[in-house]
PDB file of N, CA and C in Angstrom:
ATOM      1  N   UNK A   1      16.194  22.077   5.912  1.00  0.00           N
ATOM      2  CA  UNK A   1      15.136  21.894   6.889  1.00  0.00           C
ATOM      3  C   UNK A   1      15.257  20.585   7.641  1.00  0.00           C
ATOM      4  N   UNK A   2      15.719  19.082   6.605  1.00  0.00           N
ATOM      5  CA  UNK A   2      16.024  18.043   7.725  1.00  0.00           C
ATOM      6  C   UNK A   2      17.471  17.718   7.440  1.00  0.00           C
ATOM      7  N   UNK A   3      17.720  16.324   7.874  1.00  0.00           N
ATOM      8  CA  UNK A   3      18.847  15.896   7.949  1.00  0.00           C
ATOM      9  C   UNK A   3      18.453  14.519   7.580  1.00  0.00           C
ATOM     10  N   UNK A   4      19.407  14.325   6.325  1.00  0.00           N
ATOM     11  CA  UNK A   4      19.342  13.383   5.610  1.00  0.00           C
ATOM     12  C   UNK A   4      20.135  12.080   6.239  1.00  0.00           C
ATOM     13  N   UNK A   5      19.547  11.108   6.900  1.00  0.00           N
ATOM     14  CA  UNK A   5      20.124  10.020   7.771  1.00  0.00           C
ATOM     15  C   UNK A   5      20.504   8.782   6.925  1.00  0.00           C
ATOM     16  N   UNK A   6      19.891   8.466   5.661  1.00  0.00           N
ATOM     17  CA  UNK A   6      19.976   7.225   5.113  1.00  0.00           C
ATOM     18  C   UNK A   6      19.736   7.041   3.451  1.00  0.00           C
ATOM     19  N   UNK A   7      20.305   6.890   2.741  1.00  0.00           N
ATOM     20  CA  UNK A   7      19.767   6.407   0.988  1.00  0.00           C
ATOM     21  C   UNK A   7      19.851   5.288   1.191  1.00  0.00           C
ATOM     22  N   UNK A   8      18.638   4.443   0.589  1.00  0.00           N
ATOM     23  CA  UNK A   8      19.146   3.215   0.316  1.00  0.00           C
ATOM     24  C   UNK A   8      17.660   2.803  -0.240  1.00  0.00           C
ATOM     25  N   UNK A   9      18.512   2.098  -2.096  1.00  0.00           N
ATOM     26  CA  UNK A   9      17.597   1.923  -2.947  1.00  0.00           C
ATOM     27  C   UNK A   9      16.916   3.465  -3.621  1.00  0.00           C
ATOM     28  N   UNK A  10      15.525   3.370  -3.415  1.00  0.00           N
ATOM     29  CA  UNK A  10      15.369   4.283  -4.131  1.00  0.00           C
ATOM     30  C   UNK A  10      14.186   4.807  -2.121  1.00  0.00           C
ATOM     31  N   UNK A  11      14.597   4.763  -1.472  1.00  0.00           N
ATOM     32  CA  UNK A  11      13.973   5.474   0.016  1.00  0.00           C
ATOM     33  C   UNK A  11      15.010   6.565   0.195  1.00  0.00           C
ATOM     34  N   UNK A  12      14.106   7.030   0.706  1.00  0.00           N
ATOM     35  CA  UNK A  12      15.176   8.581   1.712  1.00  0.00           C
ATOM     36  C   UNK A  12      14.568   8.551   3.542  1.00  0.00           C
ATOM     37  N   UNK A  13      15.605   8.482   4.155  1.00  0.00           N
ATOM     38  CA  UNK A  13      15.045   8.386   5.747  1.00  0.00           C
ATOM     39  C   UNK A  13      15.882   9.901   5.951  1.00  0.00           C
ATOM     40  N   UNK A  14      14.343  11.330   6.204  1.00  0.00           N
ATOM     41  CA  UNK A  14      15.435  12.090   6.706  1.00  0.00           C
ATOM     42  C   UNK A  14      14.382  12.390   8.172  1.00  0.00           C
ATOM     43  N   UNK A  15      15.359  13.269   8.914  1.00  0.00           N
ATOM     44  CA  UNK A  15      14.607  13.396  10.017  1.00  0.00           C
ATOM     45  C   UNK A  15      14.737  15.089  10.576  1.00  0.00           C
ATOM     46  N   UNK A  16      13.122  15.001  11.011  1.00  0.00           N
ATOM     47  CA  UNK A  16      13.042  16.963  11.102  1.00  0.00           C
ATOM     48  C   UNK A  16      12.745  17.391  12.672  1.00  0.00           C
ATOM     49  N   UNK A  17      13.294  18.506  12.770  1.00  0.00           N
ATOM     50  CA  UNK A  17      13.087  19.049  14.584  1.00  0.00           C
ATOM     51  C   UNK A  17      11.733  19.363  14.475  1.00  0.00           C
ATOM     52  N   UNK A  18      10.755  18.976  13.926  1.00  0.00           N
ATOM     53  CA  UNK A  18       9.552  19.692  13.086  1.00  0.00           C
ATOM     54  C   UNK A  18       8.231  19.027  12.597  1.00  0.00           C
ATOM     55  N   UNK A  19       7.367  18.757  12.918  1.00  0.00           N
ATOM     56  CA  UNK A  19       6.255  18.405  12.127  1.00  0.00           C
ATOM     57  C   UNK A  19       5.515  18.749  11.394  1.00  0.00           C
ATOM     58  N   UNK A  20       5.906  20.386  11.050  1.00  0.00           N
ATOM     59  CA  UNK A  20       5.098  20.801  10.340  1.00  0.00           C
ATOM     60  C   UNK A  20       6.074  21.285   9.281  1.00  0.00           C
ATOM     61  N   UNK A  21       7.293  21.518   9.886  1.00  0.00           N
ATOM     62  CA  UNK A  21       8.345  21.452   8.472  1.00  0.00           C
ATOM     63  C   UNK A  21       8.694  20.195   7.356  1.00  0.00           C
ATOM     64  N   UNK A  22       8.172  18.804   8.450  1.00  0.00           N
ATOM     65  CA  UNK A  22       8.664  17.683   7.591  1.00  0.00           C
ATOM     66  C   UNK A  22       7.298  17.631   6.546  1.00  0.00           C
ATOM     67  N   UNK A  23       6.400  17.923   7.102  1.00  0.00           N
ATOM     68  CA  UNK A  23       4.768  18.116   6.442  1.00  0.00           C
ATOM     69  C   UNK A  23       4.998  18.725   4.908  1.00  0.00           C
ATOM     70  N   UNK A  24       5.944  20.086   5.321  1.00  0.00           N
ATOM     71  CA  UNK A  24       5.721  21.211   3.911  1.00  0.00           C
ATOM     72  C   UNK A  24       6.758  20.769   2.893  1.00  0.00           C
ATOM     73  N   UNK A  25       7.645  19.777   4.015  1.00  0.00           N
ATOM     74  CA  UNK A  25       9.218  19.032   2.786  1.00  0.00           C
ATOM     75  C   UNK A  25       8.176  18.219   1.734  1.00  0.00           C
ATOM     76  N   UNK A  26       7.559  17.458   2.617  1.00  0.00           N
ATOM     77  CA  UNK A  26       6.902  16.211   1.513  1.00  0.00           C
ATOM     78  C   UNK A  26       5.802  17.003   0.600  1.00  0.00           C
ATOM     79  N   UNK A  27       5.612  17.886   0.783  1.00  0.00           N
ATOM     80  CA  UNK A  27       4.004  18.885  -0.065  1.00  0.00           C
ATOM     81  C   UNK A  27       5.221  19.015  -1.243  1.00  0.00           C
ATOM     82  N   UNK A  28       5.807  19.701  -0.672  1.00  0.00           N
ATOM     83  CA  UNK A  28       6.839  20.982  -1.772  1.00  0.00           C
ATOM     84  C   UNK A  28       7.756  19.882  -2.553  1.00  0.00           C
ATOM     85  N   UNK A  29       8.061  18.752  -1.802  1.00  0.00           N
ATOM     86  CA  UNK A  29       8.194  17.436  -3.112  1.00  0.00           C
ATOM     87  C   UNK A  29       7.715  17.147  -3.897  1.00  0.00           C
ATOM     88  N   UNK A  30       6.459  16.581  -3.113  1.00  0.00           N
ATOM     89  CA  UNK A  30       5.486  16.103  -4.373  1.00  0.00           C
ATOM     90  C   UNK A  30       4.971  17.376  -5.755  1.00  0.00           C
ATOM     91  N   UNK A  31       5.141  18.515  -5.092  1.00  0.00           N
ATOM     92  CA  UNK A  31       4.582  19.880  -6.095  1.00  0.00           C
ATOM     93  C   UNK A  31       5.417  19.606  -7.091  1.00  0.00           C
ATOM     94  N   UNK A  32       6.991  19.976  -6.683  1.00  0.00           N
ATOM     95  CA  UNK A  32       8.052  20.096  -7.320  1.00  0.00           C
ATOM     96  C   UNK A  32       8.154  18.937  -8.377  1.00  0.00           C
ATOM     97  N   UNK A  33       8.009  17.142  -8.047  1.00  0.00           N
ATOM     98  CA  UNK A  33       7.958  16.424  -8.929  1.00  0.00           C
ATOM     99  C   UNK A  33       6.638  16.415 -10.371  1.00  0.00           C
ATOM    100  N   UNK A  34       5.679  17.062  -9.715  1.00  0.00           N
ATOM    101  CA  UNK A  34       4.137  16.691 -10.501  1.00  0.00           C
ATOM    102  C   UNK A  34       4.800  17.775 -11.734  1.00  0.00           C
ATOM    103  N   UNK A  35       5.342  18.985 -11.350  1.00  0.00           N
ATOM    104  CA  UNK A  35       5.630  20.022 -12.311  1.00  0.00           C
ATOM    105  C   UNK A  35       6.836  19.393 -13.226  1.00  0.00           C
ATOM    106  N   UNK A  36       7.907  18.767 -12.407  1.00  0.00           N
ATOM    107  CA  UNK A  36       8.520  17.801 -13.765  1.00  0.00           C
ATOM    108  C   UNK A  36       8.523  16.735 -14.570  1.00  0.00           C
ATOM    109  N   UNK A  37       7.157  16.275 -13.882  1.00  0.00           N
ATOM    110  CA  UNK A  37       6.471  15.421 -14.816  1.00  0.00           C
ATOM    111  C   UNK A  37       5.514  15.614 -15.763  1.00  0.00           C
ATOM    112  N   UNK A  38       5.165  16.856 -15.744  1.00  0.00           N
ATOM    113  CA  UNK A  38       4.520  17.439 -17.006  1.00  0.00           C
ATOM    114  C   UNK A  38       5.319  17.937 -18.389  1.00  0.00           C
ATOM    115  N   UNK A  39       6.404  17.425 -17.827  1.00  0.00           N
ATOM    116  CA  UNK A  39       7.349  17.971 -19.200  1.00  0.00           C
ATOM    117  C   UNK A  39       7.929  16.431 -19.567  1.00  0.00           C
ATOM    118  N   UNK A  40       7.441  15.659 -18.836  1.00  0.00           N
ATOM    119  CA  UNK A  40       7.697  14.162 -19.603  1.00  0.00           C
ATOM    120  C   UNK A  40       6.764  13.452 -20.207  1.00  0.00           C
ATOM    121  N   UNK A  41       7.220  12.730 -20.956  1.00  0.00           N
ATOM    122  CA  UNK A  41       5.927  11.312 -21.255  1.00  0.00           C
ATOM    123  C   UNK A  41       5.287  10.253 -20.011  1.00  0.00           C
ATOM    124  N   UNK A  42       4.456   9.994 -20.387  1.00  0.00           N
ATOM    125  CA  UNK A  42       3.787   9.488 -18.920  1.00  0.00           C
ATOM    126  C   UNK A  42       4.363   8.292 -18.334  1.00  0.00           C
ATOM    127  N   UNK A  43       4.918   7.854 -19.565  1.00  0.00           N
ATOM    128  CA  UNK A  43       5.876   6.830 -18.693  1.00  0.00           C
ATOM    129  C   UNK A  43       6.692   6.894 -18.365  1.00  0.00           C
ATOM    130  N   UNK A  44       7.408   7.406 -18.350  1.00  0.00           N
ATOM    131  CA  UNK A  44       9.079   8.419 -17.379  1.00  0.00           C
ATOM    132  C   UNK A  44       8.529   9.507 -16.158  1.00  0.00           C
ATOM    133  N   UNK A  45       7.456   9.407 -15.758  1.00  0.00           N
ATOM    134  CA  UNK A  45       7.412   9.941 -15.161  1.00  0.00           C
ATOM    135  C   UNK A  45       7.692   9.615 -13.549  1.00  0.00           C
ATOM    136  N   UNK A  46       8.567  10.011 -12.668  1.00  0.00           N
ATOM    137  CA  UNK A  46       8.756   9.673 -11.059  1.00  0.00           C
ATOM    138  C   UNK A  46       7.990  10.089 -10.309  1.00  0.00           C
ATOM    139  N   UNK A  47       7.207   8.947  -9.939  1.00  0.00           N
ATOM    140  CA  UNK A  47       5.795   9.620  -8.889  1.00  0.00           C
ATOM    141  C   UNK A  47       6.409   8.667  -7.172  1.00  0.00           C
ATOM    142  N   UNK A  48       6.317  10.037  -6.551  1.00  0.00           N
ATOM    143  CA  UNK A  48       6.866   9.738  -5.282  1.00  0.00           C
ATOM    144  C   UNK A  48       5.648   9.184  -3.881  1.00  0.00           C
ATOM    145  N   UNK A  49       5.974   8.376  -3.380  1.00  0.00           N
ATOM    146  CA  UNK A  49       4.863   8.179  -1.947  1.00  0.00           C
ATOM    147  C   UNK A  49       5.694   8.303  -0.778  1.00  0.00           C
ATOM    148  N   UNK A  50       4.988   9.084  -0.022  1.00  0.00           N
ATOM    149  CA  UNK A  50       5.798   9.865   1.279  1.00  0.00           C
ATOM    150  C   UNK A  50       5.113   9.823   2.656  1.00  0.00           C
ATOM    151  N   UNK A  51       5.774   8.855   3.547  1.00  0.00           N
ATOM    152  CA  UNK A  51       5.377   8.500   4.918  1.00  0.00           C
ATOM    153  C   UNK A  51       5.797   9.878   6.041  1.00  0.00           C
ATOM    154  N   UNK A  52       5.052  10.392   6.652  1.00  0.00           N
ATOM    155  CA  UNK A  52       5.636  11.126   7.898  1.00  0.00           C
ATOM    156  C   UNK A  52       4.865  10.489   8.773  1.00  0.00           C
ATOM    157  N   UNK A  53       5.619  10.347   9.695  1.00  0.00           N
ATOM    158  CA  UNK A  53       5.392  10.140  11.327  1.00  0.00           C
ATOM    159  C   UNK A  53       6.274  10.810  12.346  1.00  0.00           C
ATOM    160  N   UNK A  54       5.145  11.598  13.138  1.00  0.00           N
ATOM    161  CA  UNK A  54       5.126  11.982  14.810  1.00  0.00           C
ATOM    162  C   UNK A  54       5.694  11.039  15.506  1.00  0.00           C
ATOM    163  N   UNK A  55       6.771  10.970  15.943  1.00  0.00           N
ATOM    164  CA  UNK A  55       7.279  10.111  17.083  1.00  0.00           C
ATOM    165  C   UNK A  55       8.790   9.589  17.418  1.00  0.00           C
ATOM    166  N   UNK A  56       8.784   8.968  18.531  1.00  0.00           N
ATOM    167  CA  UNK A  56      10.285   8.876  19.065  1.00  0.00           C
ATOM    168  C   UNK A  56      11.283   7.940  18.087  1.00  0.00           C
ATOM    169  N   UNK A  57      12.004   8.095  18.030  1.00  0.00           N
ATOM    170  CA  UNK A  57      13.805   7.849  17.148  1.00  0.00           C
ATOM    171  C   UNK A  57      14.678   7.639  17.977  1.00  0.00           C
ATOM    172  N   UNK A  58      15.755   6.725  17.238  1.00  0.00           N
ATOM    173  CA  UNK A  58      16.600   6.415  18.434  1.00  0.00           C
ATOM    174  C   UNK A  58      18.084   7.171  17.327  1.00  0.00           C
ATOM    175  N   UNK A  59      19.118   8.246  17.508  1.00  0.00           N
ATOM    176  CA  UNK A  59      20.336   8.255  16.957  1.00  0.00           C
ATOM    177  C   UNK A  59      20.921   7.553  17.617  1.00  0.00           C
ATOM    178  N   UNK A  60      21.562   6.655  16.694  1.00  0.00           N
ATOM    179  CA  UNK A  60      23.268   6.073  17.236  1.00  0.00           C
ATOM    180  C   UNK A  60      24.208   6.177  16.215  1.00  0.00           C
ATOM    181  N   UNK A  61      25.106   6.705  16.279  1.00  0.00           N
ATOM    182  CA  UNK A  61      26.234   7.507  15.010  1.00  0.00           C
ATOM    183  C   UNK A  61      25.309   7.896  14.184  1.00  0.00           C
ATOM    184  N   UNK A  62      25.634   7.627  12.907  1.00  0.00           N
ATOM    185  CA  UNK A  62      24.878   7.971  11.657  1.00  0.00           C
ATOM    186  C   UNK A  62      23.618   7.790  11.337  1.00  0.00           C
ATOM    187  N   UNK A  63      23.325   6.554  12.266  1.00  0.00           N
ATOM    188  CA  UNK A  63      22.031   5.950  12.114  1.00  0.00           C
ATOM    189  C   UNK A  63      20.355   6.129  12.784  1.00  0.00           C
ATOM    190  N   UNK A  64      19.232   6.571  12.384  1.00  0.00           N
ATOM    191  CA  UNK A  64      18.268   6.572  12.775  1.00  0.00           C
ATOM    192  C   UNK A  64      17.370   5.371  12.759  1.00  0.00           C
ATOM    193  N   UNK A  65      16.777   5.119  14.143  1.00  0.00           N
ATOM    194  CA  UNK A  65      15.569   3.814  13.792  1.00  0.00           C
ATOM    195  C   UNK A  65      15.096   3.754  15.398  1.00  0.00           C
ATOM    196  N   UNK A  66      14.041   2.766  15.508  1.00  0.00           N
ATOM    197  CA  UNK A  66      13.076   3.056  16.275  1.00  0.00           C
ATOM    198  C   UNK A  66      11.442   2.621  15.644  1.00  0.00           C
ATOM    199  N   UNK A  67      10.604   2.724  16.607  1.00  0.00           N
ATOM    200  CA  UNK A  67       9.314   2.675  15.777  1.00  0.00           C
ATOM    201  C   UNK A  67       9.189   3.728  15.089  1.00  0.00           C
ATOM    202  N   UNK A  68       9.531   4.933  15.454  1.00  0.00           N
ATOM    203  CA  UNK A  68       8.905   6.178  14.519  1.00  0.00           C
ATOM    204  C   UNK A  68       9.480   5.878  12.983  1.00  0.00           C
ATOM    205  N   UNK A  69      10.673   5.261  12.996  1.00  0.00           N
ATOM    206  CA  UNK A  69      11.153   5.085  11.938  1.00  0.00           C
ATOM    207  C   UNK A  69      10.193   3.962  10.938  1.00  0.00           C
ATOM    208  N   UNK A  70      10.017   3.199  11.570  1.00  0.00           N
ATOM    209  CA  UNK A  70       8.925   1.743  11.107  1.00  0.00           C
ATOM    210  C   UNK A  70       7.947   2.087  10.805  1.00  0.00           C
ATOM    211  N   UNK A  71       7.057   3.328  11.695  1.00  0.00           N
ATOM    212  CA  UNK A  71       6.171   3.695  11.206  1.00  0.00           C
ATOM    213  C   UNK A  71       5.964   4.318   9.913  1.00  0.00           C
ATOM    214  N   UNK A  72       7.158   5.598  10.212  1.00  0.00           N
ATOM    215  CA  UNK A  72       7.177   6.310   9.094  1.00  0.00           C
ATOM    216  C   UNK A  72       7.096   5.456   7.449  1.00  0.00           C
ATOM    217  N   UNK A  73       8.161   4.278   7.523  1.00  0.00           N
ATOM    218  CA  UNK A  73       8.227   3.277   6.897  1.00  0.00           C
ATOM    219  C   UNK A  73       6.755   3.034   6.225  1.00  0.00           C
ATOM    220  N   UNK A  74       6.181   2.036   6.954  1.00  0.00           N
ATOM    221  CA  UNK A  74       4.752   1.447   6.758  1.00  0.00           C
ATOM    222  C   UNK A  74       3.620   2.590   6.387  1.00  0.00           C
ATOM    223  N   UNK A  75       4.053   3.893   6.473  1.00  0.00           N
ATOM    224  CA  UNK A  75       2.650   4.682   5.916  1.00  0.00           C
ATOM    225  C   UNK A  75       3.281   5.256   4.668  1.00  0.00           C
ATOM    226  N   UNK A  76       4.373   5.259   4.218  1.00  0.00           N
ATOM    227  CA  UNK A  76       5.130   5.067   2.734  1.00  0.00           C
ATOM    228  C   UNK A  76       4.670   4.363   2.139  1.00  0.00           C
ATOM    229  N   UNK A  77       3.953   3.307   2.543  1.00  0.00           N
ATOM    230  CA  UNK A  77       4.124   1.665   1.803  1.00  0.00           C
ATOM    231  C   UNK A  77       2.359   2.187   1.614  1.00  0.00           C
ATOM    232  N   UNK A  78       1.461   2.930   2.497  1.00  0.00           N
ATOM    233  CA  UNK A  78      -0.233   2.795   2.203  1.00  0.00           C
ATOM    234  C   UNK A  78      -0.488   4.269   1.510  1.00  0.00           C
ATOM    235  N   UNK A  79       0.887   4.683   1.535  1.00  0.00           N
ATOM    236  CA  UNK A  79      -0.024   6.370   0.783  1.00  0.00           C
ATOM    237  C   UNK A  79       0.455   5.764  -1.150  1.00  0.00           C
ATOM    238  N   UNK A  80      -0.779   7.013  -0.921  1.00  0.00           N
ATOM    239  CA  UNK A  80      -0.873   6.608  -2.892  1.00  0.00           C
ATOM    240  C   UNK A  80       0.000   7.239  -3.538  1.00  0.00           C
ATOM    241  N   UNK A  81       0.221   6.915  -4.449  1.00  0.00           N
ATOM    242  CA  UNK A  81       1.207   6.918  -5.704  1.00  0.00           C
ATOM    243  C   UNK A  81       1.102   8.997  -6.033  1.00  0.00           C
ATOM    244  N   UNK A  82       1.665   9.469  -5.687  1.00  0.00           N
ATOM    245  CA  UNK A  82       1.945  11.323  -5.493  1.00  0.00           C
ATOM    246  C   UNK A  82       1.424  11.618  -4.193  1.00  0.00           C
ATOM    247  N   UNK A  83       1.333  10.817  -3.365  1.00  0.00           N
ATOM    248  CA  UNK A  83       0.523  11.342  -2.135  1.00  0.00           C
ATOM    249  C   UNK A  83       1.791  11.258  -0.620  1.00  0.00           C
ATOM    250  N   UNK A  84       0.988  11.853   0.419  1.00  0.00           N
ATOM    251  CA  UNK A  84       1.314  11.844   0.928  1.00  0.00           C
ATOM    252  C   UNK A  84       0.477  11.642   2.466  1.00  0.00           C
ATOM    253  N   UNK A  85       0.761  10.809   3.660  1.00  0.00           N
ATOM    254  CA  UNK A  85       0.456  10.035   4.289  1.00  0.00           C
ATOM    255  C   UNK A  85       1.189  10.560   5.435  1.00  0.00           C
ATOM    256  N   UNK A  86       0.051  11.394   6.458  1.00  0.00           N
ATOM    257  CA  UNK A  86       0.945  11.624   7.498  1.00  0.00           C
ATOM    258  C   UNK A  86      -0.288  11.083   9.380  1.00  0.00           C
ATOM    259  N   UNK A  87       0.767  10.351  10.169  1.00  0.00           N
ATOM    260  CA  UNK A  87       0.409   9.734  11.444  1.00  0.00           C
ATOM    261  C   UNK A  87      -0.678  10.606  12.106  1.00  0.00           C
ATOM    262  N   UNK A  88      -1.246  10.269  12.837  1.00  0.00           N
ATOM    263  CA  UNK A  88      -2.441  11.097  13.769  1.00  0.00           C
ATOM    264  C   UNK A  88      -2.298  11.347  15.289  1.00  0.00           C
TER     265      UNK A  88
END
Protein backbone atom coordinates (compact mmCIF):
# COMPACT_ATOMS: atom_id res chain seq x y z
CA UNK A 1 0.00 0.00 0.00
CA UNK A 2 3.08 2.53 0.65
CA UNK A 3 6.53 2.87 -0.12
CA UNK A 4 8.94 2.52 2.35
CA UNK A 5 11.40 5.74 1.93
CA UNK A 6 13.58 5.59 5.11
CA UNK A 7 14.63 3.26 8.46
CA UNK A 8 16.40 4.93 10.71
CA UNK A 9 16.66 4.01 14.43
CA UNK A 10 13.65 2.64 15.44
CA UNK A 11 11.18 5.39 12.81
CA UNK A 12 9.72 4.27 9.56
CA UNK A 13 9.11 7.27 6.93
CA UNK A 14 6.77 5.59 4.37
CA UNK A 15 4.78 7.46 1.95
CA UNK A 16 1.09 6.71 0.48
CA UNK A 17 -0.82 7.90 -2.90
CA UNK A 18 -3.59 7.84 -0.17
CA UNK A 19 -4.98 9.22 2.93
CA UNK A 20 -7.14 6.99 3.74
CA UNK A 21 -4.91 4.02 2.92
CA UNK A 22 -2.03 5.52 5.05
CA UNK A 23 -4.97 5.98 7.84
CA UNK A 24 -5.94 1.99 7.67
CA UNK A 25 -1.76 1.13 7.46
CA UNK A 26 -1.36 2.82 10.92
CA UNK A 27 -5.01 1.25 12.44
CA UNK A 28 -4.06 -2.31 11.08
CA UNK A 29 -0.50 -1.67 12.85
CA UNK A 30 -1.39 -0.70 15.84
CA UNK A 31 -4.29 -3.81 15.85
CA UNK A 32 -1.71 -6.15 14.65
CA UNK A 33 0.93 -5.06 17.47
CA UNK A 34 -1.79 -4.83 20.59
CA UNK A 35 -2.63 -8.67 19.50
CA UNK A 36 1.19 -9.50 19.89
CA UNK A 37 1.45 -8.02 22.84
CA UNK A 38 -0.97 -10.00 24.55
CA UNK A 39 1.08 -12.96 24.24
CA UNK A 40 3.94 -11.11 26.04
CA UNK A 41 4.81 -9.89 29.46
CA UNK A 42 4.09 -6.33 29.87
CA UNK A 43 7.35 -5.40 29.73
CA UNK A 44 8.42 -6.67 26.30
CA UNK A 45 5.83 -5.37 25.02
CA UNK A 46 6.34 -2.85 21.54
CA UNK A 47 3.87 -0.14 21.72
CA UNK A 48 4.00 1.91 18.57
CA UNK A 49 3.05 5.96 18.08
CA UNK A 50 2.09 6.86 14.56
CA UNK A 51 2.12 10.39 12.89
CA UNK A 52 0.08 10.82 9.49
CA UNK A 53 0.02 13.91 7.70
CA UNK A 54 -1.96 15.37 4.60
CA UNK A 55 0.50 17.24 2.65
CA UNK A 56 3.19 18.19 0.15
CA UNK A 57 6.75 16.08 -0.04
CA UNK A 58 9.54 16.75 -1.86
CA UNK A 59 11.27 13.16 -3.77
CA UNK A 60 14.82 13.51 -4.63
CA UNK A 61 16.38 9.94 -5.40
CA UNK A 62 15.61 7.83 -2.52
CA UNK A 63 14.81 10.47 -0.32
CA UNK A 64 11.55 12.03 1.06
CA UNK A 65 11.25 15.44 3.11
CA UNK A 66 9.55 18.61 3.13
CA UNK A 67 7.14 19.95 5.76
CA UNK A 68 4.71 17.14 5.29
CA UNK A 69 7.48 15.10 6.31
CA UNK A 70 8.22 17.38 9.64
CA UNK A 71 4.89 17.36 10.24
CA UNK A 72 4.22 13.93 9.96
CA UNK A 73 7.36 13.78 12.26
CA UNK A 74 6.06 16.12 15.14
CA UNK A 75 2.51 14.43 15.45
CA UNK A 76 4.57 11.00 16.09
CA UNK A 77 6.25 12.76 18.83
CA UNK A 78 2.26 14.07 20.49
CA UNK A 79 0.25 10.86 19.75
CA UNK A 80 0.06 8.47 22.67
CA UNK A 81 1.82 5.50 23.31
CA UNK A 82 -0.61 2.73 20.77
CA UNK A 83 -2.19 5.64 19.23
CA UNK A 84 -2.44 7.18 16.43
CA UNK A 85 -2.39 10.96 15.40
CA UNK A 86 -3.60 12.07 12.18
CA UNK A 87 -3.36 16.18 10.60
CA UNK A 88 -6.72 18.12 9.98
Amino acid sequence: QGCIFKIAGDSVLIEFNSAVRAVQCAIELQRNMAKANCELPEARHIVLRIGVNLGDVIVEGSDLYGDGVNIAARLEGLAEPGGVLVSG
